[in-house]
PDB file of N, CA and C in Angstrom:
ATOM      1  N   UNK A   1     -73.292-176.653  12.572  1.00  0.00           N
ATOM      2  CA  UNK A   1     -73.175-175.211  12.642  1.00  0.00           C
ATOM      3  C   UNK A   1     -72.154-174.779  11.593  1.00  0.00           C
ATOM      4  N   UNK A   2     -72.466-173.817  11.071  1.00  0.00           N
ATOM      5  CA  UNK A   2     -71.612-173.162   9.649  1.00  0.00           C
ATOM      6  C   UNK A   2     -70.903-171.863  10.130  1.00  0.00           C
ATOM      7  N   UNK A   3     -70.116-171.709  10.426  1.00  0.00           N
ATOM      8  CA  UNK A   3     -68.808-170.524  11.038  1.00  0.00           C
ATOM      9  C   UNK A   3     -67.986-170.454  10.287  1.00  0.00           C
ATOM     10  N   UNK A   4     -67.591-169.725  10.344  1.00  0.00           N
ATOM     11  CA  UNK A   4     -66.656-169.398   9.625  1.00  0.00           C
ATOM     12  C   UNK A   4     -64.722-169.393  10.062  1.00  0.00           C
ATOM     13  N   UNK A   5     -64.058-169.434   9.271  1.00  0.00           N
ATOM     14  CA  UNK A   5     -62.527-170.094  10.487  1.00  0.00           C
ATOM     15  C   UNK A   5     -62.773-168.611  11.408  1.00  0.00           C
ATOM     16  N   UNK A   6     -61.502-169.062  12.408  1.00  0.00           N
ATOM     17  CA  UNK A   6     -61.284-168.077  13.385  1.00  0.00           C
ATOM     18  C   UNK A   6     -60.229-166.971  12.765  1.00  0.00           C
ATOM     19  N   UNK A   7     -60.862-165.685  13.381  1.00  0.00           N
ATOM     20  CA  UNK A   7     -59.818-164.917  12.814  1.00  0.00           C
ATOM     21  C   UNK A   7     -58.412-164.746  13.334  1.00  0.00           C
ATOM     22  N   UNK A   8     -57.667-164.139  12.997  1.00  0.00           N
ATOM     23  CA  UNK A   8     -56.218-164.121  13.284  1.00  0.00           C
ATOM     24  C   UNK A   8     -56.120-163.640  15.352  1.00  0.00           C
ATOM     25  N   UNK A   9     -57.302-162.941  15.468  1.00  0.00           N
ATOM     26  CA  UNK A   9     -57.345-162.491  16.694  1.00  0.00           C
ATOM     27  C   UNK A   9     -58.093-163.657  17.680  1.00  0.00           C
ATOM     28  N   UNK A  10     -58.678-164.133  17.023  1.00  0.00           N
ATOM     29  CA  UNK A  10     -59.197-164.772  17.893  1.00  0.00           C
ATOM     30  C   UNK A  10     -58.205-166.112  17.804  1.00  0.00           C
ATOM     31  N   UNK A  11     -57.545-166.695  16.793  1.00  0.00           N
ATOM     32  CA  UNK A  11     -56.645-167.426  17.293  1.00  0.00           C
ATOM     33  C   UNK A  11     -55.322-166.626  18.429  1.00  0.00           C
ATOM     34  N   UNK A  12     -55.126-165.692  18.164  1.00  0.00           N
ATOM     35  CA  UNK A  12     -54.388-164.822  19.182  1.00  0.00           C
ATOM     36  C   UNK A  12     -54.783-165.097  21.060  1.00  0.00           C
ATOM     37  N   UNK A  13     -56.178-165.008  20.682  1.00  0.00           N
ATOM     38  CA  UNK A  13     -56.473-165.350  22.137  1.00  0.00           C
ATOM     39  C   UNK A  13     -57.026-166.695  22.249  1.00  0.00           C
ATOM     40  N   UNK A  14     -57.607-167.647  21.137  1.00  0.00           N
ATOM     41  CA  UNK A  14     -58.151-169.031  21.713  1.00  0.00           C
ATOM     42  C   UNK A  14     -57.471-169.803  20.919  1.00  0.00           C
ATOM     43  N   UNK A  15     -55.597-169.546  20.576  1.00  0.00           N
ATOM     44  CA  UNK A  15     -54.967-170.717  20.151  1.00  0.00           C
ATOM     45  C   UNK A  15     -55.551-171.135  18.997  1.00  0.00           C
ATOM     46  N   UNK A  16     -55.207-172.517  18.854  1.00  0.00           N
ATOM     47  CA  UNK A  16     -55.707-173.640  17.745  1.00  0.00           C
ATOM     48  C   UNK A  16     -56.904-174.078  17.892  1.00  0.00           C
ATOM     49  N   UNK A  17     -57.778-173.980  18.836  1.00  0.00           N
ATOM     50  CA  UNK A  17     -58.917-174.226  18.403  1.00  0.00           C
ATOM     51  C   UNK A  17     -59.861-173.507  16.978  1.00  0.00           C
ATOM     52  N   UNK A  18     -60.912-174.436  16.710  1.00  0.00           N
ATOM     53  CA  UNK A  18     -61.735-174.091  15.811  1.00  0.00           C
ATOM     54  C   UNK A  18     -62.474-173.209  16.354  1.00  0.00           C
ATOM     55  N   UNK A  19     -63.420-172.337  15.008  1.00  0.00           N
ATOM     56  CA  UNK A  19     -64.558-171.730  15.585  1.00  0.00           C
ATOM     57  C   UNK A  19     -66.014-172.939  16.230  1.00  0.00           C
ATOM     58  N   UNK A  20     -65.545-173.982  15.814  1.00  0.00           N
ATOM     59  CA  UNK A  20     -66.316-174.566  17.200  1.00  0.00           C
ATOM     60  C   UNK A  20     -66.184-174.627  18.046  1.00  0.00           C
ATOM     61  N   UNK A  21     -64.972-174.860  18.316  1.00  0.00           N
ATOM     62  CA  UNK A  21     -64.210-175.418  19.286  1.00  0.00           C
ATOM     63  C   UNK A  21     -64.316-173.647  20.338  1.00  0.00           C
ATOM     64  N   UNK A  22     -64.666-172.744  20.196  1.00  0.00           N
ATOM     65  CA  UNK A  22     -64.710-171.662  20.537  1.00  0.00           C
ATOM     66  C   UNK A  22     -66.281-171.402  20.935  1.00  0.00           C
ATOM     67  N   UNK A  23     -66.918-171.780  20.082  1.00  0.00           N
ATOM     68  CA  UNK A  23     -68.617-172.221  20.071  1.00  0.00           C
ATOM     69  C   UNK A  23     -68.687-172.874  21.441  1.00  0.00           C
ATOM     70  N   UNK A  24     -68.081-173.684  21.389  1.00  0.00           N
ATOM     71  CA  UNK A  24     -68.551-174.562  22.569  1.00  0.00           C
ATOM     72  C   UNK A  24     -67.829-174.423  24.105  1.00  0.00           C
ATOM     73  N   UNK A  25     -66.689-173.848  24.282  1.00  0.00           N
ATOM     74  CA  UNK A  25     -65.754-173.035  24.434  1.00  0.00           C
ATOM     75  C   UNK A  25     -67.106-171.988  25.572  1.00  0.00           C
ATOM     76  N   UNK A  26     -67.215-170.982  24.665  1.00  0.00           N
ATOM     77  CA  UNK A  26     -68.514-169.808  25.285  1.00  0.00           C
ATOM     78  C   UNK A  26     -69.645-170.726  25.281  1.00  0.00           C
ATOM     79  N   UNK A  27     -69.970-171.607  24.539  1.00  0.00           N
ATOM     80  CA  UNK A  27     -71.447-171.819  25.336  1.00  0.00           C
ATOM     81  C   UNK A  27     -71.386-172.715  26.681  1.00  0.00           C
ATOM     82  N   UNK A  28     -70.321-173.286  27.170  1.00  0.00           N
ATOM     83  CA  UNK A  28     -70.105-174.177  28.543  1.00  0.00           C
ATOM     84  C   UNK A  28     -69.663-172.863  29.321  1.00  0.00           C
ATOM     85  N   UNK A  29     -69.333-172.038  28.814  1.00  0.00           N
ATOM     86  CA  UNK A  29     -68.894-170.747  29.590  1.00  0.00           C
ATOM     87  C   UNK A  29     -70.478-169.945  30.347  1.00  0.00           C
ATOM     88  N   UNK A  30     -71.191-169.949  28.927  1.00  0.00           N
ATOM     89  CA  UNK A  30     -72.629-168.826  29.056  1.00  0.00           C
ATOM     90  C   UNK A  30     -73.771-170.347  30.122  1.00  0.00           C
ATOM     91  N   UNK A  31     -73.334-171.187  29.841  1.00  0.00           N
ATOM     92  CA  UNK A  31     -73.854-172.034  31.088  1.00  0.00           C
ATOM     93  C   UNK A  31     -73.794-172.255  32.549  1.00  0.00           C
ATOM     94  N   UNK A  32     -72.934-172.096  32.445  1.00  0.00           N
ATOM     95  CA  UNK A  32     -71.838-171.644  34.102  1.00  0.00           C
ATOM     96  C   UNK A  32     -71.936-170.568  34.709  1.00  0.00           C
ATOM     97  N   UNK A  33     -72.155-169.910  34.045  1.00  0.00           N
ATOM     98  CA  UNK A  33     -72.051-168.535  34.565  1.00  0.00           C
ATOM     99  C   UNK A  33     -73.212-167.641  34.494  1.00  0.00           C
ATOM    100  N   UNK A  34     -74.182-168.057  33.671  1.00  0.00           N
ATOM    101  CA  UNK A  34     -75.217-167.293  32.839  1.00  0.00           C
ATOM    102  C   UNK A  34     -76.699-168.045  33.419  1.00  0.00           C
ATOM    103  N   UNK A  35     -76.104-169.335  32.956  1.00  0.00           N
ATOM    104  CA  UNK A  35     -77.226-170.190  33.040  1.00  0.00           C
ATOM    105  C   UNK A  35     -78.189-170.633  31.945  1.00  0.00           C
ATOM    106  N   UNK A  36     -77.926-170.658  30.888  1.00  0.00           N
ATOM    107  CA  UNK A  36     -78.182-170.718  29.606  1.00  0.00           C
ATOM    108  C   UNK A  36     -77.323-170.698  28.522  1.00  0.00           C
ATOM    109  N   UNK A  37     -77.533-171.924  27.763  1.00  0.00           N
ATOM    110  CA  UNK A  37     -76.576-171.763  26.532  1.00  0.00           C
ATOM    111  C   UNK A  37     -76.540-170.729  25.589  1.00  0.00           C
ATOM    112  N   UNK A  38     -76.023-170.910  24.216  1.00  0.00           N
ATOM    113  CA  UNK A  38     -75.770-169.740  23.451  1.00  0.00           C
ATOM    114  C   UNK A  38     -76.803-170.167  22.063  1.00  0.00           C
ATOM    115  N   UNK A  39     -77.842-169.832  22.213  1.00  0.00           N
ATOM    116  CA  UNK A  39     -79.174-170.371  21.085  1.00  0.00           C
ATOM    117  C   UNK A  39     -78.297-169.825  19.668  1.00  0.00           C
ATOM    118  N   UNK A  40     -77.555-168.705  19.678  1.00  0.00           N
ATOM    119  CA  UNK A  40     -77.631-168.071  18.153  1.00  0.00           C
ATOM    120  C   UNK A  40     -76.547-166.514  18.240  1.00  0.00           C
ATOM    121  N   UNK A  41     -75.433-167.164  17.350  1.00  0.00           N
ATOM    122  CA  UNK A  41     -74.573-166.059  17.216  1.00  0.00           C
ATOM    123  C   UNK A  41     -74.990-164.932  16.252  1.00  0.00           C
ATOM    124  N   UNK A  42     -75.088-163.762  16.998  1.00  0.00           N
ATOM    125  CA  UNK A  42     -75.830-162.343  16.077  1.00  0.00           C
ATOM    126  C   UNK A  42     -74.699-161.540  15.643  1.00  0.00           C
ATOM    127  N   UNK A  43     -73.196-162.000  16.012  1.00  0.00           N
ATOM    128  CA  UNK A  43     -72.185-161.444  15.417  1.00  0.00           C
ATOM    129  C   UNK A  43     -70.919-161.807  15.717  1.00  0.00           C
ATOM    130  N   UNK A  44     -69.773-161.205  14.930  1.00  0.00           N
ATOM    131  CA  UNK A  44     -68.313-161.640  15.627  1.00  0.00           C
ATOM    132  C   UNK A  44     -67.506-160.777  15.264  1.00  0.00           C
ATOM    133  N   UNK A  45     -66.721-160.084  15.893  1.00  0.00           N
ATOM    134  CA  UNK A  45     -66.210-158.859  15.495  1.00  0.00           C
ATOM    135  C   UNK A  45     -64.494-158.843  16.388  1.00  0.00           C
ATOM    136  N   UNK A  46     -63.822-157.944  16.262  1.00  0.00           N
ATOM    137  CA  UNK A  46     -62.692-157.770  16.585  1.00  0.00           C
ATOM    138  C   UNK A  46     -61.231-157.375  16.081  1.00  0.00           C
ATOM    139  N   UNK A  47     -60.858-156.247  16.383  1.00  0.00           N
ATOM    140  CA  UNK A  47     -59.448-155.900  15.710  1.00  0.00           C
ATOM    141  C   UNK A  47     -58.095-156.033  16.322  1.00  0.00           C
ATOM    142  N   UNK A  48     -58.551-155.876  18.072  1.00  0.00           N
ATOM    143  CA  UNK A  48     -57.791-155.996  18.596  1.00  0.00           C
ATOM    144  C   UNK A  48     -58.227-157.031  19.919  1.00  0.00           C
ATOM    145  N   UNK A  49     -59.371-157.254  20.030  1.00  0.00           N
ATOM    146  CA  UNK A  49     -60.034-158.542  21.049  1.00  0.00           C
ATOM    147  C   UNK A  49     -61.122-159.527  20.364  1.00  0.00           C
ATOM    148  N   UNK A  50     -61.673-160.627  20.384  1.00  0.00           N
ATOM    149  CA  UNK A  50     -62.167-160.682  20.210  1.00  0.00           C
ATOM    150  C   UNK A  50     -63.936-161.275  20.855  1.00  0.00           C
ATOM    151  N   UNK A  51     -64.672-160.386  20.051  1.00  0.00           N
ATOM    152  CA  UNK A  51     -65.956-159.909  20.227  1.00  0.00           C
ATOM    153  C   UNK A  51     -67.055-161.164  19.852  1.00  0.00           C
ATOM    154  N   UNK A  52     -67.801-161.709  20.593  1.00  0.00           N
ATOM    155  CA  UNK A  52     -69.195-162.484  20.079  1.00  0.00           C
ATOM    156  C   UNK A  52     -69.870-161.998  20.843  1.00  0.00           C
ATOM    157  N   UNK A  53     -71.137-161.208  19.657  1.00  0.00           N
ATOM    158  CA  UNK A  53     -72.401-161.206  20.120  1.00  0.00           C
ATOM    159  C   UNK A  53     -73.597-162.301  20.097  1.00  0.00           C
ATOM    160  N   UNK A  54     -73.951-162.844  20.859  1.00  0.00           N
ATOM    161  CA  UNK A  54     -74.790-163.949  20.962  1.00  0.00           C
ATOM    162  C   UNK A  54     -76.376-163.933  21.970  1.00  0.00           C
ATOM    163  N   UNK A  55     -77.129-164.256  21.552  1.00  0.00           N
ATOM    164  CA  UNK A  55     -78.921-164.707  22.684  1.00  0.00           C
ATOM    165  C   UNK A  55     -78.311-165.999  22.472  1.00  0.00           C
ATOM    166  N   UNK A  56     -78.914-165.897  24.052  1.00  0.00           N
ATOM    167  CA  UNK A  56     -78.850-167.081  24.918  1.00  0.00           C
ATOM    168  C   UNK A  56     -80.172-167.894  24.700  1.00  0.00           C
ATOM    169  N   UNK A  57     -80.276-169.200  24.864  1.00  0.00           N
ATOM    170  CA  UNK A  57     -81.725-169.815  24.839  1.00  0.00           C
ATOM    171  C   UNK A  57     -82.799-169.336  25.757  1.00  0.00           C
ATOM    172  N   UNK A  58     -82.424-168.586  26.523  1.00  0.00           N
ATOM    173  CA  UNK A  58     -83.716-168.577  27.460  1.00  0.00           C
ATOM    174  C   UNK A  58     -83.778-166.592  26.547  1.00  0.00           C
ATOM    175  N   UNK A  59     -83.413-166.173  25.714  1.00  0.00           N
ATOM    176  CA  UNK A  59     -83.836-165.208  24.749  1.00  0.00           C
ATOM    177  C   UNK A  59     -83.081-164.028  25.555  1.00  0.00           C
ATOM    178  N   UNK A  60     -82.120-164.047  26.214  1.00  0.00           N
ATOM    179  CA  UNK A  60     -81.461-163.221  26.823  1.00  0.00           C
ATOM    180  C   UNK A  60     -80.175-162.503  25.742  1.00  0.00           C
ATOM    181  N   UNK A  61     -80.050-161.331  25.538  1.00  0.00           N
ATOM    182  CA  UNK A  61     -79.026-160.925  24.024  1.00  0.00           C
ATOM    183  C   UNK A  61     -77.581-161.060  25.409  1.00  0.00           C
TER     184      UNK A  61
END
């Protein structure tokens, strides 16, 4: 997977991890809770939180 580093905010809230490490992070999250992993990040955003928009494998946004 090709990501890009984490931004300053999102190390703010997820530490030293990588943007994998954040990847994987929400997709054991969107499993648990959701019931489906995270097929495909459709965005990442944030100025003051930070934001992933993602579909889930079972095609859920």
């Amino acid at each position: 997977m090709d990501l890009d580093p984490p931004s300053e905010t999102e190390r703010a809230v997820f530490g030293s991890m990588t943007s994998e490490g954040i990847h994987a992070f929400l997709n054991d999250h969107a499993r648990q809770q959701l019931g489906s992993g995270i097929a495909r990040i459709r965005f990442r955003a944030g100025r003051i939180d930070a934001v992933w928009g993602t579909q889930l494998a079972d095609a859920v946004r």
